[in-house]
C-alpha atoms as a PDB file:
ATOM      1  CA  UNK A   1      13.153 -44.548  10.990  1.00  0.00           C
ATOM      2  CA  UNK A   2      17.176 -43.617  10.595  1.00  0.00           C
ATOM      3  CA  UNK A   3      17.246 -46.890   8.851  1.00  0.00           C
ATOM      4  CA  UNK A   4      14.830 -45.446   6.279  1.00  0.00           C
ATOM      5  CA  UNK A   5      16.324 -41.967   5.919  1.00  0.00           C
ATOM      6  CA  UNK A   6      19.470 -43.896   5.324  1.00  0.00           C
ATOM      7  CA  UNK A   7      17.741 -45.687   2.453  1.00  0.00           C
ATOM      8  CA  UNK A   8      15.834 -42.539   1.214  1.00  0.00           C
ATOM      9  CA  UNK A   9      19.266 -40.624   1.361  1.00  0.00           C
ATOM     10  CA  UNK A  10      20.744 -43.585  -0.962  1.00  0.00           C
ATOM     11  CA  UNK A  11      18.703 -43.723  -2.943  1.00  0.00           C
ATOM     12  CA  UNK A  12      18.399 -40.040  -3.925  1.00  0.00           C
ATOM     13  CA  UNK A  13      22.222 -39.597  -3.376  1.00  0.00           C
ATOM     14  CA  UNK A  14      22.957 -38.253  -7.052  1.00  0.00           C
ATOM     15  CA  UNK A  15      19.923 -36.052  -7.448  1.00  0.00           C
ATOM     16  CA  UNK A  16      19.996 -34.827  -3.893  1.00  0.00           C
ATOM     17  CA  UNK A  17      24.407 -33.675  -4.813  1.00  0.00           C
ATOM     18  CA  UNK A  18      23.208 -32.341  -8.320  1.00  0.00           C
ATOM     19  CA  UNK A  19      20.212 -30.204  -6.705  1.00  0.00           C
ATOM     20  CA  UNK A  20      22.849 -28.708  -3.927  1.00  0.00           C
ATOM     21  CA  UNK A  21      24.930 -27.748  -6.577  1.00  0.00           C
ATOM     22  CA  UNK A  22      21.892 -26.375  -8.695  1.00  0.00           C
ATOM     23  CA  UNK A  23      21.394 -24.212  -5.571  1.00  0.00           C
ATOM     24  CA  UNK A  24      24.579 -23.186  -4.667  1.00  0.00           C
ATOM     25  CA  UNK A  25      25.313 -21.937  -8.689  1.00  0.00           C
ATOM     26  CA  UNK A  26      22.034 -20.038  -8.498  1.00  0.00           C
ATOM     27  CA  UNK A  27      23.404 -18.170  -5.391  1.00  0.00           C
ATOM     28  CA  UNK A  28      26.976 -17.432  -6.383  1.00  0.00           C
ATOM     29  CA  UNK A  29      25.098 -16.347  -9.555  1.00  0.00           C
ATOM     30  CA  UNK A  30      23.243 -14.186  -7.509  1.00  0.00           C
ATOM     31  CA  UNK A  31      26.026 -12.773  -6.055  1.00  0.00           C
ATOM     32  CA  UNK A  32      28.018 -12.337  -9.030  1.00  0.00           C
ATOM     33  CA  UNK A  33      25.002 -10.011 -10.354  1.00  0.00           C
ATOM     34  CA  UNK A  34      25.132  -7.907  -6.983  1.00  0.00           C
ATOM     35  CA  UNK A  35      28.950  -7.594  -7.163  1.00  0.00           C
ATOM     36  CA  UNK A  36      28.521  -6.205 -11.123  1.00  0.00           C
ATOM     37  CA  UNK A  37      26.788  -2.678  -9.564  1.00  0.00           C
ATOM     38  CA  UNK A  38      30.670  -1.927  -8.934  1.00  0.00           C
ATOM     39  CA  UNK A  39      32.934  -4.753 -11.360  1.00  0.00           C
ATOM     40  CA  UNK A  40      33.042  -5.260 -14.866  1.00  0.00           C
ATOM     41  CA  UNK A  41      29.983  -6.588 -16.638  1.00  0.00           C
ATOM     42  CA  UNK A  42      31.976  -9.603 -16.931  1.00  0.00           C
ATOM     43  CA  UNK A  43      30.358 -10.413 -13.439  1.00  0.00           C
ATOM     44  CA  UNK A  44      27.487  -9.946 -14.569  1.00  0.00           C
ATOM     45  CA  UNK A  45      27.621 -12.528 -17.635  1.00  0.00           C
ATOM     46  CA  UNK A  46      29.114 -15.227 -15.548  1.00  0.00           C
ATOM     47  CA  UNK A  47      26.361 -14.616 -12.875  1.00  0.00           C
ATOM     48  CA  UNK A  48      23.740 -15.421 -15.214  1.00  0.00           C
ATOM     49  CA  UNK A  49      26.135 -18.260 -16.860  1.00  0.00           C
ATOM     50  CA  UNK A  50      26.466 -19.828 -13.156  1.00  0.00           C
ATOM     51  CA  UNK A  51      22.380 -19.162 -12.653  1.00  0.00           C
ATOM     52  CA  UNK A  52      21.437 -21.189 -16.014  1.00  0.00           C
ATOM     53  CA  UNK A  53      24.097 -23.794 -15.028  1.00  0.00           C
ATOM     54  CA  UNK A  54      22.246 -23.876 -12.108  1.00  0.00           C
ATOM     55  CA  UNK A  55      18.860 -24.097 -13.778  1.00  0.00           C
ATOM     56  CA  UNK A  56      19.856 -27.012 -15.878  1.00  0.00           C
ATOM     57  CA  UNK A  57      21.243 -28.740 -13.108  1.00  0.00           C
ATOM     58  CA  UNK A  58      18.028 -28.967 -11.635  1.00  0.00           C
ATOM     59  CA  UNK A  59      16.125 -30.353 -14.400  1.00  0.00           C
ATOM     60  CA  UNK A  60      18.889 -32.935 -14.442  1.00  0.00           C
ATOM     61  CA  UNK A  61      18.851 -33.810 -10.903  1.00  0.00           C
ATOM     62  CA  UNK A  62      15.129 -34.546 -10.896  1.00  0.00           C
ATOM     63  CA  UNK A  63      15.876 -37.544 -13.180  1.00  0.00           C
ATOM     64  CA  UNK A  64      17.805 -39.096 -10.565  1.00  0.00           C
ATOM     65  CA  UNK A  65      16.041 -38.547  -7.449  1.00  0.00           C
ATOM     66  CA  UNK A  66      12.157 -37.835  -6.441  1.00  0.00           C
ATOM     67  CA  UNK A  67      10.681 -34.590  -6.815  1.00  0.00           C
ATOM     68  CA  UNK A  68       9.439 -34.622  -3.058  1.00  0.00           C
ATOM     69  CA  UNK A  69      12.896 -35.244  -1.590  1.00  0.00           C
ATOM     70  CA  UNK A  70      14.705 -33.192  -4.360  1.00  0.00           C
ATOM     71  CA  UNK A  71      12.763 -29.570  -4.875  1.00  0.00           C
ATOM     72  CA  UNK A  72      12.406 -28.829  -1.304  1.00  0.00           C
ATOM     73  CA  UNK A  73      16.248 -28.859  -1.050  1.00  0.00           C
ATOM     74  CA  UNK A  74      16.801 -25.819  -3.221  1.00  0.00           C
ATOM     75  CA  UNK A  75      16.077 -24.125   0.277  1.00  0.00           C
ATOM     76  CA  UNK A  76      19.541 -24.830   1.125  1.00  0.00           C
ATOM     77  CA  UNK A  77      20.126 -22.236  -1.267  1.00  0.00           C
ATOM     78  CA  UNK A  78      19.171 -19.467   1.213  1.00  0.00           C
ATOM     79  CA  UNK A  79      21.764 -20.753   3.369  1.00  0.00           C
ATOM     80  CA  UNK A  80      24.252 -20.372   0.588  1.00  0.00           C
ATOM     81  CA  UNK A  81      22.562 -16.691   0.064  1.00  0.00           C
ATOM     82  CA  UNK A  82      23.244 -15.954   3.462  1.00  0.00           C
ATOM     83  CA  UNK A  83      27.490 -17.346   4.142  1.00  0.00           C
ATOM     84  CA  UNK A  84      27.948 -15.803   0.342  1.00  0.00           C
ATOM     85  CA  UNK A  85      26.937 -12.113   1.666  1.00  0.00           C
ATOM     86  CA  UNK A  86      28.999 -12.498   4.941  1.00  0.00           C
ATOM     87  CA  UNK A  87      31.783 -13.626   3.128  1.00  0.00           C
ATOM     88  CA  UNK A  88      32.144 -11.524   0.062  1.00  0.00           C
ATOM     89  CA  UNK A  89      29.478  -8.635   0.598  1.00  0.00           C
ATOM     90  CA  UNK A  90      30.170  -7.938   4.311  1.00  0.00           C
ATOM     91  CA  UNK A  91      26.943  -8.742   5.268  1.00  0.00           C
ATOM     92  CA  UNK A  92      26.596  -9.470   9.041  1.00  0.00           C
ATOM     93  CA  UNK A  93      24.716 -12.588   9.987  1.00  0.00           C
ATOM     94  CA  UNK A  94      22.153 -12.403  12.777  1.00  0.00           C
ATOM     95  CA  UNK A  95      20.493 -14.624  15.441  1.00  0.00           C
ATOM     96  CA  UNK A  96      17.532 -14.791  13.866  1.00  0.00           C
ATOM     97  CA  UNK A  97      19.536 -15.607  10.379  1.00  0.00           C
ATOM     98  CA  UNK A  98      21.379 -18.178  12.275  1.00  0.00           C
ATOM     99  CA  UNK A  99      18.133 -19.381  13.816  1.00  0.00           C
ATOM    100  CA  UNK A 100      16.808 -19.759  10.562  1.00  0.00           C
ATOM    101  CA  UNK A 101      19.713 -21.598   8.697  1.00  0.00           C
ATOM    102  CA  UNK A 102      19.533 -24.449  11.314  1.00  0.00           C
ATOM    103  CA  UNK A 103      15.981 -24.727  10.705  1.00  0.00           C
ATOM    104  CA  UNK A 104      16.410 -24.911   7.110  1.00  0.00           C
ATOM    105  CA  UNK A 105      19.389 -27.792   7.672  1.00  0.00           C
ATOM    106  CA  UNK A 106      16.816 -29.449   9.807  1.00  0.00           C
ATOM    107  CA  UNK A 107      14.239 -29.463   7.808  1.00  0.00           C
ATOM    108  CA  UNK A 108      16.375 -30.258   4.514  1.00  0.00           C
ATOM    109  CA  UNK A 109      17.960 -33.358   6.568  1.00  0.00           C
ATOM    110  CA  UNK A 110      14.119 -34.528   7.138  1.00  0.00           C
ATOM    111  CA  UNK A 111      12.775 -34.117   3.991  1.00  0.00           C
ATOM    112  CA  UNK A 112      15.513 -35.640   2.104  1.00  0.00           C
ATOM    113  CA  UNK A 113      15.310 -38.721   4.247  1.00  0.00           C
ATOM    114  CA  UNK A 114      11.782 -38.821   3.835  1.00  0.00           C
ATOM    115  CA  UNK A 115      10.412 -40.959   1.180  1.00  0.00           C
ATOM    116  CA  UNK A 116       9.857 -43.787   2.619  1.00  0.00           C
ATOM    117  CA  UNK A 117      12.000 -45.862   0.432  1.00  0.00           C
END
């Protein structure tokens, strides 16, 4: 089984980095749009410039991966959600946050390891 999610992981490799950075534009995107409530509208322009980026790298990364493995790693974008509003919004993160961003890695880890080659 770790043999195959070795192979699966391989074999997806450049659609599986393209889709994590699809995911982690969208969120700082995301972000960007929050922070424009009190910054220049120049946050708001790159946050949608970072979310299209984003967009397009998806459609891209499904060329070089299967959709099965690929679209369920855009979760990982919660995750991103989550660290960029502790980090930059002052959000606090709690247990059940935590809780839920190692079941998200876990379940990420699975299903991009799980094609069966």
């Amino acid at each position: 089984m770790f043999k195959e999610m070795i192979h699966s992981f391989a074999k997806n490799r450049t659609g599986i980095i393209l889709i994590l950075t699809a995911a982690l534009s969208t969120a700082v995107g995301q972000m960007l749009w929050k922070l424009s409530q009190h910054f220049p509208d120049a946050f708001l322009i790159i946050g949608f410039l970072l979310y299209f980026c984003g967009a397009v790298l998806m459609i891209v990364a499904f060329r070089f991966g299967d959709l099965s493995v690929l679209h369920p790693l855009l979760s990982v974008g919660y995750i991103f959600s989550i660290v960029l509003g502790g980090l930059f919004l002052g959000e606090k993160l709690s247990i059940v946050q935590i809780a839920g961003i190692l079941i998200i890695l876990a379940g990420a880890s699975l299903i991009g390891g799980g094609d069966n080659g």
